[in-house]
Structures are given as C-alpha cells and as structure tokens.
C-alpha atoms as a PDB file:
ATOM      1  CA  UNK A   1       0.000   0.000   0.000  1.00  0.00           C
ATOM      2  CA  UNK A   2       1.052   3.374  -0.913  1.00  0.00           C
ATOM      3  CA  UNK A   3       2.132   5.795   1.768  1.00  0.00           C
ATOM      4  CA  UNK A   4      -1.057   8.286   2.382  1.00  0.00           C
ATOM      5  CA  UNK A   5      -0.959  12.332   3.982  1.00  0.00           C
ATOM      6  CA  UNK A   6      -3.516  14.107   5.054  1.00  0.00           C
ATOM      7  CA  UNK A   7      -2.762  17.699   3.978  1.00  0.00           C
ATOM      8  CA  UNK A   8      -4.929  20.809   5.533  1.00  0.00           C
ATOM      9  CA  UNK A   9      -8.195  20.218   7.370  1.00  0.00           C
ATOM     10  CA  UNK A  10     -11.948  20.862   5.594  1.00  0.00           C
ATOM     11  CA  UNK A  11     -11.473  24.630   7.200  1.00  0.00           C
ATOM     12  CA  UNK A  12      -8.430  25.466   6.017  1.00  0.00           C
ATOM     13  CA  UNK A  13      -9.904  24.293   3.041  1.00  0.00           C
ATOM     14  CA  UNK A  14     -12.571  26.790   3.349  1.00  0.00           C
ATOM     15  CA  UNK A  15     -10.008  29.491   4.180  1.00  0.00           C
ATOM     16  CA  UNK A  16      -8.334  29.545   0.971  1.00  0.00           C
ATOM     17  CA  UNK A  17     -11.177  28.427  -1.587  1.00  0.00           C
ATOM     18  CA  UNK A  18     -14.596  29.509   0.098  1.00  0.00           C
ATOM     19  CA  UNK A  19     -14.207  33.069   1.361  1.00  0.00           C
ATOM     20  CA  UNK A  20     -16.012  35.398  -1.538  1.00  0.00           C
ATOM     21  CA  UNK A  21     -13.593  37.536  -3.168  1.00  0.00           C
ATOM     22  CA  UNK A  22     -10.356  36.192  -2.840  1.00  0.00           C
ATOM     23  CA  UNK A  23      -7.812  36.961  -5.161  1.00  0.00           C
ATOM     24  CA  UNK A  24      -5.422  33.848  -4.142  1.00  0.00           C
ATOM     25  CA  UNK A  25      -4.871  32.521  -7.302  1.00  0.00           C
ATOM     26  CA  UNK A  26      -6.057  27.877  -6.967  1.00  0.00           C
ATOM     27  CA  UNK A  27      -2.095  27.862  -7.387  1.00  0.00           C
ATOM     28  CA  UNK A  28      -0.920  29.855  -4.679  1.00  0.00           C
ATOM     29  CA  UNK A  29      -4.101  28.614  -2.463  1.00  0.00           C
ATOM     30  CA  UNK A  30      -3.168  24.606  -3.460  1.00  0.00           C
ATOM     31  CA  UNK A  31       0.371  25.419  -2.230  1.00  0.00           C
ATOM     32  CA  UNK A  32      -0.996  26.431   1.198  1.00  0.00           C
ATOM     33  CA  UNK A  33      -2.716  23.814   2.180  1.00  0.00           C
ATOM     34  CA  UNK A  34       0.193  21.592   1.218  1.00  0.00           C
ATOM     35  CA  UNK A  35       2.087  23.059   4.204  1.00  0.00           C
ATOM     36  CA  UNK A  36       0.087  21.719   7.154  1.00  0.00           C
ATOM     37  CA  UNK A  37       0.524  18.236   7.459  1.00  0.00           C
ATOM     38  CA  UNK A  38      -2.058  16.521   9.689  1.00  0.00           C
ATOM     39  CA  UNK A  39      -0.864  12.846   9.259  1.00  0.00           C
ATOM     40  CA  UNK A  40       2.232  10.494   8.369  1.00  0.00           C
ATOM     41  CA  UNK A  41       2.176   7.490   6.124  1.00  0.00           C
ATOM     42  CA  UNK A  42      -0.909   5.731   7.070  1.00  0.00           C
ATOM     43  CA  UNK A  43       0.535   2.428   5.805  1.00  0.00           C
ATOM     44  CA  UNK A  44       2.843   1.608   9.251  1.00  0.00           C
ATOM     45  CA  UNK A  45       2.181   1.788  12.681  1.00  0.00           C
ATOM     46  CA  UNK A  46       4.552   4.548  13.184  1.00  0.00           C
ATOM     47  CA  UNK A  47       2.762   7.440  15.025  1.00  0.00           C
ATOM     48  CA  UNK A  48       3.585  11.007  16.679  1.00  0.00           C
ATOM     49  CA  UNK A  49       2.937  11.918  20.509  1.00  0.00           C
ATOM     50  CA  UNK A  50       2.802  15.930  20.219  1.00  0.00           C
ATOM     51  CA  UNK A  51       2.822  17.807  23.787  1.00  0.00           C
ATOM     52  CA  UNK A  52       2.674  21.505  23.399  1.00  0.00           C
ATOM     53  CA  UNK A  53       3.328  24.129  26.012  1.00  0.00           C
ATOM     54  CA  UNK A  54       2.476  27.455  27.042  1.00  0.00           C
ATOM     55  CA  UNK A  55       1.427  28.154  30.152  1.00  0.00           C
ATOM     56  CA  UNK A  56       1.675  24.916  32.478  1.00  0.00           C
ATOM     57  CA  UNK A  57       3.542  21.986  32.815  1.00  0.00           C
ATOM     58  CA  UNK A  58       2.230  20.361  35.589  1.00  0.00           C
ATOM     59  CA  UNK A  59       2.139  16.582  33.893  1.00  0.00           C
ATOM     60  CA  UNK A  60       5.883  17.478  32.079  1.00  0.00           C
ATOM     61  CA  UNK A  61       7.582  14.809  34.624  1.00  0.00           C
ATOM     62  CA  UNK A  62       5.123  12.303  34.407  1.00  0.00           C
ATOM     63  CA  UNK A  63       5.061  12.272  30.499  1.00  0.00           C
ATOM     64  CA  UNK A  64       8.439  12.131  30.659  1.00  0.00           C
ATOM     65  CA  UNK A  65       8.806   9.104  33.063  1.00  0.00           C
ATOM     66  CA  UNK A  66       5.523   7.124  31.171  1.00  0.00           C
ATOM     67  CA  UNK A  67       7.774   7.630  27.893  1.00  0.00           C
ATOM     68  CA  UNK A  68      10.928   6.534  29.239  1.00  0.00           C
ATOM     69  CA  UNK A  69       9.268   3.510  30.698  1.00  0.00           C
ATOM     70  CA  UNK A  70       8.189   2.519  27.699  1.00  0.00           C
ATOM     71  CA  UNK A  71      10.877   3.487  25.777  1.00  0.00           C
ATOM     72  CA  UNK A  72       8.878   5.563  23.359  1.00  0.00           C
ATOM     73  CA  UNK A  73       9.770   8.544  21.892  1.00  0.00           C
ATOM     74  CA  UNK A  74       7.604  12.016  21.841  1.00  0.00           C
ATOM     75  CA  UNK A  75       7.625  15.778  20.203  1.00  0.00           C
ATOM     76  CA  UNK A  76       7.554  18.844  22.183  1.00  0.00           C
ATOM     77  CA  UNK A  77       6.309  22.084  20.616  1.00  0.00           C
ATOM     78  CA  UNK A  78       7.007  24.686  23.378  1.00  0.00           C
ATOM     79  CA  UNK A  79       5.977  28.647  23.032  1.00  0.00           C
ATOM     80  CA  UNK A  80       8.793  31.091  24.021  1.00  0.00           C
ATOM     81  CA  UNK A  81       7.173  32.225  27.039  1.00  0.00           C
ATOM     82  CA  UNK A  82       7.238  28.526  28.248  1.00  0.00           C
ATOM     83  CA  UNK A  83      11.168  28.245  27.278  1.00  0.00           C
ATOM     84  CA  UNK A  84      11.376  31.647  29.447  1.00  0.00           C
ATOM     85  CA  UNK A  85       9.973  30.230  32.734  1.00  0.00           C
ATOM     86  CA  UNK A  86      12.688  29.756  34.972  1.00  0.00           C
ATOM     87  CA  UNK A  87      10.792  27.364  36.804  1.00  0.00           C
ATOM     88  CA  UNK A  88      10.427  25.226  33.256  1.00  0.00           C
ATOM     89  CA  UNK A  89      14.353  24.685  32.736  1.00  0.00           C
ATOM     90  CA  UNK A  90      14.898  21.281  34.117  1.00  0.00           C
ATOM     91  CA  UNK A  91      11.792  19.971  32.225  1.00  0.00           C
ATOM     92  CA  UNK A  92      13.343  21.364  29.046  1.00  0.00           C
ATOM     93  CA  UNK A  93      16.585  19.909  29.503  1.00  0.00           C
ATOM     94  CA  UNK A  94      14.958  16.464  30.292  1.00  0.00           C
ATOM     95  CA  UNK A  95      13.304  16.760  27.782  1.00  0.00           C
ATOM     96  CA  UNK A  96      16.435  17.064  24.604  1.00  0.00           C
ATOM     97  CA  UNK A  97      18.631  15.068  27.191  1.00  0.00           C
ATOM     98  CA  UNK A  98      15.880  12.317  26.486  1.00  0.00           C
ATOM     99  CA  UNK A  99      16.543  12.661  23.042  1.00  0.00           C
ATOM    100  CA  UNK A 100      12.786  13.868  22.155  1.00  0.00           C
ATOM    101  CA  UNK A 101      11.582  16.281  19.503  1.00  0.00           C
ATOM    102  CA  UNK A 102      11.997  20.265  20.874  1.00  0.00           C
ATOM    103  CA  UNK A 103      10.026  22.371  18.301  1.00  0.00           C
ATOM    104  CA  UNK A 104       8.548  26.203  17.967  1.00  0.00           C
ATOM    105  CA  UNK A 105       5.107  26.787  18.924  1.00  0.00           C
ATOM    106  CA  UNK A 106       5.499  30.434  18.213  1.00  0.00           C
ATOM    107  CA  UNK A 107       6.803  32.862  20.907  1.00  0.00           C
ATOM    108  CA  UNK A 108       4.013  34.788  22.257  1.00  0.00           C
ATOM    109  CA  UNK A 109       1.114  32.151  21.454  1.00  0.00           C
ATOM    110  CA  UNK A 110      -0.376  34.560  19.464  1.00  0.00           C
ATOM    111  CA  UNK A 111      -4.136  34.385  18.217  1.00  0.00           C
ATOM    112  CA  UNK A 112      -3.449  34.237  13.946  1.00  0.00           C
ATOM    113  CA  UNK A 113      -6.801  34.390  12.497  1.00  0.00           C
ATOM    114  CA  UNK A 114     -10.730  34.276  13.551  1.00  0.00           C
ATOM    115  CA  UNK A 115     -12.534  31.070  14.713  1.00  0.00           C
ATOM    116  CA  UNK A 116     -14.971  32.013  11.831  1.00  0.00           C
ATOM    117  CA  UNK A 117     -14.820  30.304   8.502  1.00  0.00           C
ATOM    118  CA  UNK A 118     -13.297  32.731   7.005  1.00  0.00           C
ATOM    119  CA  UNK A 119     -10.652  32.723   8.994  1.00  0.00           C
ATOM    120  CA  UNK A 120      -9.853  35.738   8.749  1.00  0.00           C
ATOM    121  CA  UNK A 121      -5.492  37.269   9.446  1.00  0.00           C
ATOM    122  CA  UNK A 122      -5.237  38.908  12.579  1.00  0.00           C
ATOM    123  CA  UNK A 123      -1.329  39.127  12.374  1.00  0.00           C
ATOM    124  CA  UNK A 124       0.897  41.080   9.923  1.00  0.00           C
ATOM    125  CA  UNK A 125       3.653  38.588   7.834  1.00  0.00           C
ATOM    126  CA  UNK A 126       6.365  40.859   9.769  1.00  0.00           C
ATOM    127  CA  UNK A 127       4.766  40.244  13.193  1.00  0.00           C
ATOM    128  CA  UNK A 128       4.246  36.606  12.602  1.00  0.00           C
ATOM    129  CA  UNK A 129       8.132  35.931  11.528  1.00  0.00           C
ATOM    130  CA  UNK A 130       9.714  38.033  13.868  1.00  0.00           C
ATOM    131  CA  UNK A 131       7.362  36.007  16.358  1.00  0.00           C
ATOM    132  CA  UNK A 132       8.454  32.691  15.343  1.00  0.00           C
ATOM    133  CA  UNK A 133      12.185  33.609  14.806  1.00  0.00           C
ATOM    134  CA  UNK A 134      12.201  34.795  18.878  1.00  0.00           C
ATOM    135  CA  UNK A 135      10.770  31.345  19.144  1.00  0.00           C
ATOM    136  CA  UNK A 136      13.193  29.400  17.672  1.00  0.00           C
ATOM    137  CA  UNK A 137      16.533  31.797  19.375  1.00  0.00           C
ATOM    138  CA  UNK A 138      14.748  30.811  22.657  1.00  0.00           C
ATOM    139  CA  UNK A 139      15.405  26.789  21.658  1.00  0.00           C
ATOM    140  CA  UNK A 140      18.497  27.114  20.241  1.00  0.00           C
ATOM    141  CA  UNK A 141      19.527  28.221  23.782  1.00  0.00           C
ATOM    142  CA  UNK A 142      18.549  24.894  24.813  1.00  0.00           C
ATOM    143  CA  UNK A 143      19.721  23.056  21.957  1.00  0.00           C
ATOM    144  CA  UNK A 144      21.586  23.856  18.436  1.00  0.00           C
ATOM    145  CA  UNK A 145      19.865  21.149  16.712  1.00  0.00           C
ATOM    146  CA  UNK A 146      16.803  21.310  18.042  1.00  0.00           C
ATOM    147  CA  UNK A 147      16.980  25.134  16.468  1.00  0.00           C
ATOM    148  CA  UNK A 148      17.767  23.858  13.045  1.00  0.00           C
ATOM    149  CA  UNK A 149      14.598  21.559  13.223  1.00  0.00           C
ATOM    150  CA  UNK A 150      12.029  22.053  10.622  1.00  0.00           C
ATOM    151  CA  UNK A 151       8.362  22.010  11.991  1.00  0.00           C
ATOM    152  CA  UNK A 152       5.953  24.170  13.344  1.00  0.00           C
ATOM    153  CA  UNK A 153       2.853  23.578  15.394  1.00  0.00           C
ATOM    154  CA  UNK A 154       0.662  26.361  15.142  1.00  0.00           C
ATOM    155  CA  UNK A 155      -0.199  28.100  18.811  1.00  0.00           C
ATOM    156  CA  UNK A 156      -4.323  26.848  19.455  1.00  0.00           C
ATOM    157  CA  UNK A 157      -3.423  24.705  16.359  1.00  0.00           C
ATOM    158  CA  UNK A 158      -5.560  27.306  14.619  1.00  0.00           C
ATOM    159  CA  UNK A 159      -3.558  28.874  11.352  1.00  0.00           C
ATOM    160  CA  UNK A 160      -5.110  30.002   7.653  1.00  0.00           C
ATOM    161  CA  UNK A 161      -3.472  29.864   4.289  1.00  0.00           C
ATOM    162  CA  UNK A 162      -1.401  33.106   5.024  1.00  0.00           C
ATOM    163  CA  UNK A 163      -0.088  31.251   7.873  1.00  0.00           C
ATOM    164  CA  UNK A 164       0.965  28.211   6.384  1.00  0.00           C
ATOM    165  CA  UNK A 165       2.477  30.126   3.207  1.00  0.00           C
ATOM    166  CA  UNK A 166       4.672  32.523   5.633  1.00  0.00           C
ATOM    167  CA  UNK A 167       6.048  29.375   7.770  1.00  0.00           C
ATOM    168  CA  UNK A 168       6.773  27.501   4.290  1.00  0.00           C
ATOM    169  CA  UNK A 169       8.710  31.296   3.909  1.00  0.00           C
ATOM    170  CA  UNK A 170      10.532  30.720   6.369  1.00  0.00           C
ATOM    171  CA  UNK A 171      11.706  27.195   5.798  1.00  0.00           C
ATOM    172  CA  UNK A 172       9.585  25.293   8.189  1.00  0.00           C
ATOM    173  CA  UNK A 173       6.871  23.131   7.705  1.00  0.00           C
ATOM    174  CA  UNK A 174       3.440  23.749   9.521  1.00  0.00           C
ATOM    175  CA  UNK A 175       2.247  20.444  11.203  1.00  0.00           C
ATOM    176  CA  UNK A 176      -1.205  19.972  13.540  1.00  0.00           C
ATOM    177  CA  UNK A 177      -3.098  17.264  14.668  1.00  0.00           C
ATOM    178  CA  UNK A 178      -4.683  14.815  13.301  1.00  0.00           C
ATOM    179  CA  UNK A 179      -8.851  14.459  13.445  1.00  0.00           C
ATOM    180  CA  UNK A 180     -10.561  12.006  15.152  1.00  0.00           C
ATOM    181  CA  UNK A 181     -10.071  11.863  18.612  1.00  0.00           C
ATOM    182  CA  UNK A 182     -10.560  13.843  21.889  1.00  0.00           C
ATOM    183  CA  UNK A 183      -7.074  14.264  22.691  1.00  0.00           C
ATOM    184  CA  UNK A 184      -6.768  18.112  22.304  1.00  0.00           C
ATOM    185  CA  UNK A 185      -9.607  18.607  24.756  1.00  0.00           C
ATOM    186  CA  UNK A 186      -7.231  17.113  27.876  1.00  0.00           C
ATOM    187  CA  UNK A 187      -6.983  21.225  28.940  1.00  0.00           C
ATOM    188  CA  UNK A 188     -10.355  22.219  29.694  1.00  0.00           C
ATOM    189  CA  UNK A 189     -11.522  22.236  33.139  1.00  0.00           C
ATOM    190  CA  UNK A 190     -14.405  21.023  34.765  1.00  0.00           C
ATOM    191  CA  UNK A 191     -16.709  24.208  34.538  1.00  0.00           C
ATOM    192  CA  UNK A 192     -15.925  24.574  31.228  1.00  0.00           C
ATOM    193  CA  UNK A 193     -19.092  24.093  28.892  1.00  0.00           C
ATOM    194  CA  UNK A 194     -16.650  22.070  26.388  1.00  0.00           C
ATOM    195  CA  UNK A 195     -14.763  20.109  28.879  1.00  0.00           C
ATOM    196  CA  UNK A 196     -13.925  16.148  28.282  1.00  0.00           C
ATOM    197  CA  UNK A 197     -13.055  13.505  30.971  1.00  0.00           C
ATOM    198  CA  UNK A 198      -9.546  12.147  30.575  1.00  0.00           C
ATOM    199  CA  UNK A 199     -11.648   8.609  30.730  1.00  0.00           C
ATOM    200  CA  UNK A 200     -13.413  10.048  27.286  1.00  0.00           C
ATOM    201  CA  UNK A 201     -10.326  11.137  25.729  1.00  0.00           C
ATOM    202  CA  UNK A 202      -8.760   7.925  26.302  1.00  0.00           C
ATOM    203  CA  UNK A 203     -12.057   5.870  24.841  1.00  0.00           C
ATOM    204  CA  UNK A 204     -12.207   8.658  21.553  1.00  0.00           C
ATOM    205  CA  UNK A 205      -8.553   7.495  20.991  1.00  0.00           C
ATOM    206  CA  UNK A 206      -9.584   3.396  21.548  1.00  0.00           C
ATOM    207  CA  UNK A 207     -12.655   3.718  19.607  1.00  0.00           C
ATOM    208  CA  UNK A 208     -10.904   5.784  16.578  1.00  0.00           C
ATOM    209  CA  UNK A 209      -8.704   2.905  16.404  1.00  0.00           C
ATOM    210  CA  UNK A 210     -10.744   0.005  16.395  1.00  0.00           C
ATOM    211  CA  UNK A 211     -13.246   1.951  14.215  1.00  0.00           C
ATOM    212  CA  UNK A 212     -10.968   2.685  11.077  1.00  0.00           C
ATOM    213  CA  UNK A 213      -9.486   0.604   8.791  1.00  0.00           C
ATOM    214  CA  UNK A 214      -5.668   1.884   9.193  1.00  0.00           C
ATOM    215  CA  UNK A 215      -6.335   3.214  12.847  1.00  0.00           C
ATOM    216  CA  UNK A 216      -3.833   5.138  14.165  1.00  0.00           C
ATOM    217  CA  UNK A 217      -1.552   4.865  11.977  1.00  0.00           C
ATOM    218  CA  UNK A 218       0.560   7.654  10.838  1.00  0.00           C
ATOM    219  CA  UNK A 219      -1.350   9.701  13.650  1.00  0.00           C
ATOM    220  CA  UNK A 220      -0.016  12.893  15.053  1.00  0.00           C
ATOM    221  CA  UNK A 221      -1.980  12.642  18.957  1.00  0.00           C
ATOM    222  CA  UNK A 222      -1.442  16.137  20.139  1.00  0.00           C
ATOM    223  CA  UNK A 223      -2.140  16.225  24.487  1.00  0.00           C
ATOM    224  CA  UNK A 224      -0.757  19.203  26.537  1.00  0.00           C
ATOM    225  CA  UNK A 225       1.611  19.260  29.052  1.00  0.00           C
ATOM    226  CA  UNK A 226      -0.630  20.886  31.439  1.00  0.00           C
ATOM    227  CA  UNK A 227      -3.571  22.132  31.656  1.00  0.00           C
ATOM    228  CA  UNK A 228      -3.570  24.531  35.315  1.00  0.00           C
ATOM    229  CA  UNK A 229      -5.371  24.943  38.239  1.00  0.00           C
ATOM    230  CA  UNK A 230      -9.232  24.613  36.337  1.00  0.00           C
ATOM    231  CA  UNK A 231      -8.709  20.962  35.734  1.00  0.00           C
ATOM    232  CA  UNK A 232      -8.239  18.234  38.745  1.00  0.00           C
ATOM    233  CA  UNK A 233      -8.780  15.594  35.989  1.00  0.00           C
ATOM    234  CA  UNK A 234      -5.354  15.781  34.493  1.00  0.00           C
ATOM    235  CA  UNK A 235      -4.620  13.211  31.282  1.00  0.00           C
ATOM    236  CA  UNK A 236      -1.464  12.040  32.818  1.00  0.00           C
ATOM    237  CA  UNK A 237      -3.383   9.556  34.640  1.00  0.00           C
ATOM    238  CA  UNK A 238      -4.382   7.890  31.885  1.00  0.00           C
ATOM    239  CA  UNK A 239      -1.095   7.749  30.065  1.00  0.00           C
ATOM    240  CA  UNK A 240       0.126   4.556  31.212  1.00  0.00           C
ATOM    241  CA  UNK A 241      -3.316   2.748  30.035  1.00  0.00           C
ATOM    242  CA  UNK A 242      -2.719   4.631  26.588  1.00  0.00           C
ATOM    243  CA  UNK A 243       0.722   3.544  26.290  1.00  0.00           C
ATOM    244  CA  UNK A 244      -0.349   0.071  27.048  1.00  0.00           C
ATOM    245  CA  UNK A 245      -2.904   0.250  24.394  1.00  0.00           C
ATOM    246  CA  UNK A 246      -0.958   1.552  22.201  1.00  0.00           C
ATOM    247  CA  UNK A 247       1.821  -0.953  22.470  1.00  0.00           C
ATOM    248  CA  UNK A 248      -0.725  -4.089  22.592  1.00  0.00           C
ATOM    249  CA  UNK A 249      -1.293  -2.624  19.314  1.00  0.00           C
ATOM    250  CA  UNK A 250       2.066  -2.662  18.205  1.00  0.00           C
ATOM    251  CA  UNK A 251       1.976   0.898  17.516  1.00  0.00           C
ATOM    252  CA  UNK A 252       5.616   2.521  17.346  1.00  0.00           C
ATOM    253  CA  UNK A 253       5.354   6.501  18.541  1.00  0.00           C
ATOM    254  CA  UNK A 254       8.490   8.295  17.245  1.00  0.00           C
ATOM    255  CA  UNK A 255       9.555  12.002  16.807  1.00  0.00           C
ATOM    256  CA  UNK A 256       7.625  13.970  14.263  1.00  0.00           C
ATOM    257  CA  UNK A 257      10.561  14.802  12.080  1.00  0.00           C
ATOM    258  CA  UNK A 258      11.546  11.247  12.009  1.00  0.00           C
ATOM    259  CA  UNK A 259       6.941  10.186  11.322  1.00  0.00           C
ATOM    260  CA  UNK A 260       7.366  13.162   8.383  1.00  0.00           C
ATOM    261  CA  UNK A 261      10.826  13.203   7.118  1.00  0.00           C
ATOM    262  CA  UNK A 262       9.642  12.225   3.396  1.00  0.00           C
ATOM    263  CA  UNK A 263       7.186  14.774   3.841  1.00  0.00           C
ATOM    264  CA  UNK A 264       9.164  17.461   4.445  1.00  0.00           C
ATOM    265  CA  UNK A 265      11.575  16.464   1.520  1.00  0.00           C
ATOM    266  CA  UNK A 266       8.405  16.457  -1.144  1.00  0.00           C
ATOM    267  CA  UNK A 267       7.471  19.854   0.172  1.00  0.00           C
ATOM    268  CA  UNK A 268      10.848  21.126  -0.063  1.00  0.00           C
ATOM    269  CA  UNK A 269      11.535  20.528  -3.414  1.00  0.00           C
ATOM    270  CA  UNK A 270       7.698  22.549  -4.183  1.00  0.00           C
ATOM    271  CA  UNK A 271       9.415  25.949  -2.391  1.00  0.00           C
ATOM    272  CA  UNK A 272      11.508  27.462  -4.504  1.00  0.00           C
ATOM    273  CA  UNK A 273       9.459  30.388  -5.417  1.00  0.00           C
ATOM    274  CA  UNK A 274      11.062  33.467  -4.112  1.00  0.00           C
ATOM    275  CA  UNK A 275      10.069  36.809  -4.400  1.00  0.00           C
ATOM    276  CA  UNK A 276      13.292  39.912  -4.820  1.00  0.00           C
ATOM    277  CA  UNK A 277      13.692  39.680  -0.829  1.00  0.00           C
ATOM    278  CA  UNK A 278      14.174  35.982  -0.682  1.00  0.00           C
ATOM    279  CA  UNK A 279      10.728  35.189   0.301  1.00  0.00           C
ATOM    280  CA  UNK A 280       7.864  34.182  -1.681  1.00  0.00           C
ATOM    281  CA  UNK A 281       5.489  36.957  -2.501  1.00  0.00           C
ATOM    282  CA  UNK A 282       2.609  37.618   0.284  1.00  0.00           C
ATOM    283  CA  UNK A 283      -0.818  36.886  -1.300  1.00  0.00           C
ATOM    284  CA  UNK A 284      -3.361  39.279  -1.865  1.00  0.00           C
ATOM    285  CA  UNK A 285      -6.790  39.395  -0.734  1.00  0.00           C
END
C-alpha cells in the first residue's frame, strides 16, 4: 500500500477556496494547504505523541517518566514564554537530554486568524516571523539542533493559508493534529461548557482505532503538558493505560521529524518560489 498524507483540514480548506472575493490565485491557495501536514504514512504503525506548552507543565515529569518507561519517543512544541519560565528549565533539559523532539510553537502564542470560517489574518507577515524567529533563538539556547529543526505547530493549532504560506517562507513546515479523537480537549476544566473527561479522551482514541481501517496509523496525537489549576482531571493519569494500548497494538510513537521526514523532503523541493527579498510573494486578498 502506498504511503497516504492528510494535507490541511476541511477549514483550512474553506479558508483559501470559500471566502467570496479572494484573489489567491487555486495555485498559490493549493500550495498552502500543502504546508500543514495533519498525518504520516498511514501504511505503518509509526505514530507522533505531540505535547505543546504554554502556560503549564504540571504533567511534564510524568510524560516524561511514562515515555521513558516505555521506551517511546515524543515531540515537544514549546511557546517562548514557556522556554522563558525559569521554573520550566529542568523539564526542558529532560526533555532534549531524552533525546525527544523540541520544536517552535510560536513565541508569544499569538491568536493568527478568527474562529470564523473565514478565517480571517489577525497578524501582519512581519509580526508573525519576527514572532516565530524569537521562538526558535529561545530553543536554540537549549539546543543547536533542536533550532535547526524544521516544523511548526501552530499556537491553538488554529492557522489560515497566510499562515501556512509565511512558515513555508521561512523554511519550516506547519504540522497539527490529526482528526478524530478527543485528545486536544485534555486542557479544559471542569466548569468549562466544552470540557472532556480524561476517561473520554482515552475511549475517543480506543474507539478511533478500532473503528478505522488503518487506525492510528501515521497519527499525530497532540495532548498538553498541562492544563492549570481549572482541571483536577489531568490526562497524565491515563497515560500509562494509553501507552499500554498503544503498544498491545504494536503501535511505534516516534519524533515527528523522524513520522514526516519524506514529507518534508516532497514539500521542499515545491518551495523554490522566491520573491526579490528571498521570500515568496505575500498573497493578496
């Protein structure tokens, strides 16, 4: 069986092609959704574990120590406030010690474009790379390779076509997660209208796999590494019965770059297109 992607989402799919009056030529708006990758090769069971960061961290140690026991490996997308925190540096460390993925999650976790369809740019191309360049200086203080990695999760894993045109810009390759399961909803809290048990997301993720025909594989399963003080129902508990289930499975979880490496080489070889400045032109509306 041939290797299969996911590329884009339905709504970023709406973003470039169903907003009246765009002037993005099906070229330019084709070439977008090309740059988020939402799934590996669904034809192994290779798989990514994403954690992103911002804010808390409270679980960091115990994903760390389920993953070691196991002897799996993970990807960390960390914001540059959470590289800034002080209080975060031994988690960090652990974490490229451990020999895990350390990749940008922008520096500011900035808002890039409305929840509507549209989708509509709330950040300038300028304020978006200087964002994600502070981003990546703050991990190359950590780690020189982990600063010359080459994918980006988007912060709220909520980007538009401008967004994943201006990361392709910049070298990088936009990456989210991939449909299907509850996973992303391990930070709300229990008064929070949308809020999932960590017993649900665990079942979504079960079900998903016993429900489709290639299950989990190629799967990017993005969880947080904490979620604060509004939830007392935090997903670490549940790791070890994932990992379990997972393995039972004979599911492999390894580093993004090393799930998407032939991705990243196909996409590379569709960027040469820049503009007088080195980058590629900035669409137009």
């Amino acid at each position: 069986m041939k290797a299969r992607f996911i590329f884009g989402s339905v709504a970023l799919y709406l973003a470039c092609f169903g907003v009246a009056g765009g002037a993005r030529s099906a070229e330019t708006n084709l070439a977008a959704m090309a740059a988020e990758v939402r799934r590996g090769p669904a034809d192994a069971k290779r798989m990514a574990l994403v954690f992103t960061g911002h804010e808390f961290a409270e679980s960091g140690e115990a994903i760390l120590d389920q993953l070691a026991k196991r002897k799996f490996h993970a990807s960390f997308f960390l914001t540059g406030d959470f590289l800034a925190q002080t209080n975060f540096t031994h988690l960090i460390r652990r974490i490229v010690r451990e020999g895990h993925y350390l990749g940008p999650h922008s520096d500011r976790h900035l808002l890039y474009c409305t929840w509507d369809a549209a989708r509509t740019s709330l950040v300038t191309r300028e304020t978006f790379r200087l964002d994600l360049q502070a981003n990546l200086e703050k991990i190359a203080a950590f780690s020189d390779r982990a600063a010359r990695e080459k994918f980006f999760l988007p912060p709220y894993e909520h980007a538009n076509a401008d967004i994943a045109l201006w990361t392709a810009e910049m070298g990088l390759t936009l990456v989210n997660y991939t449909p299907g399961t509850r996973s992303h909803a391990d930070y709300t809290g229990e008064a929070d209208k949308n809020f999932v048990s960590s017993e649900a997301i665990l079942d979504s993720i079960v079900q998903r796999e016993k429900q489709v025909t290639n299950g989990l594989n190629g799967f990017i399963l993005l969880l947080h590494l904490g979620a604060g003080p509004g939830r007392q129902d935090k997903f670490d508990s549940k790791l070890g019965e994932l990992f379990k289930f997972l393995a039972s499975k004979g599911y492999k979880p390894v580093r993004i770059d090393d799930l998407l490496g032939a991705v990243r080489k196909a996409h590379g070889a569709k960027r040469k297109a820049p503009g007088a400045d080195g980058m590629a032109p900035t669409p137009t509306r």
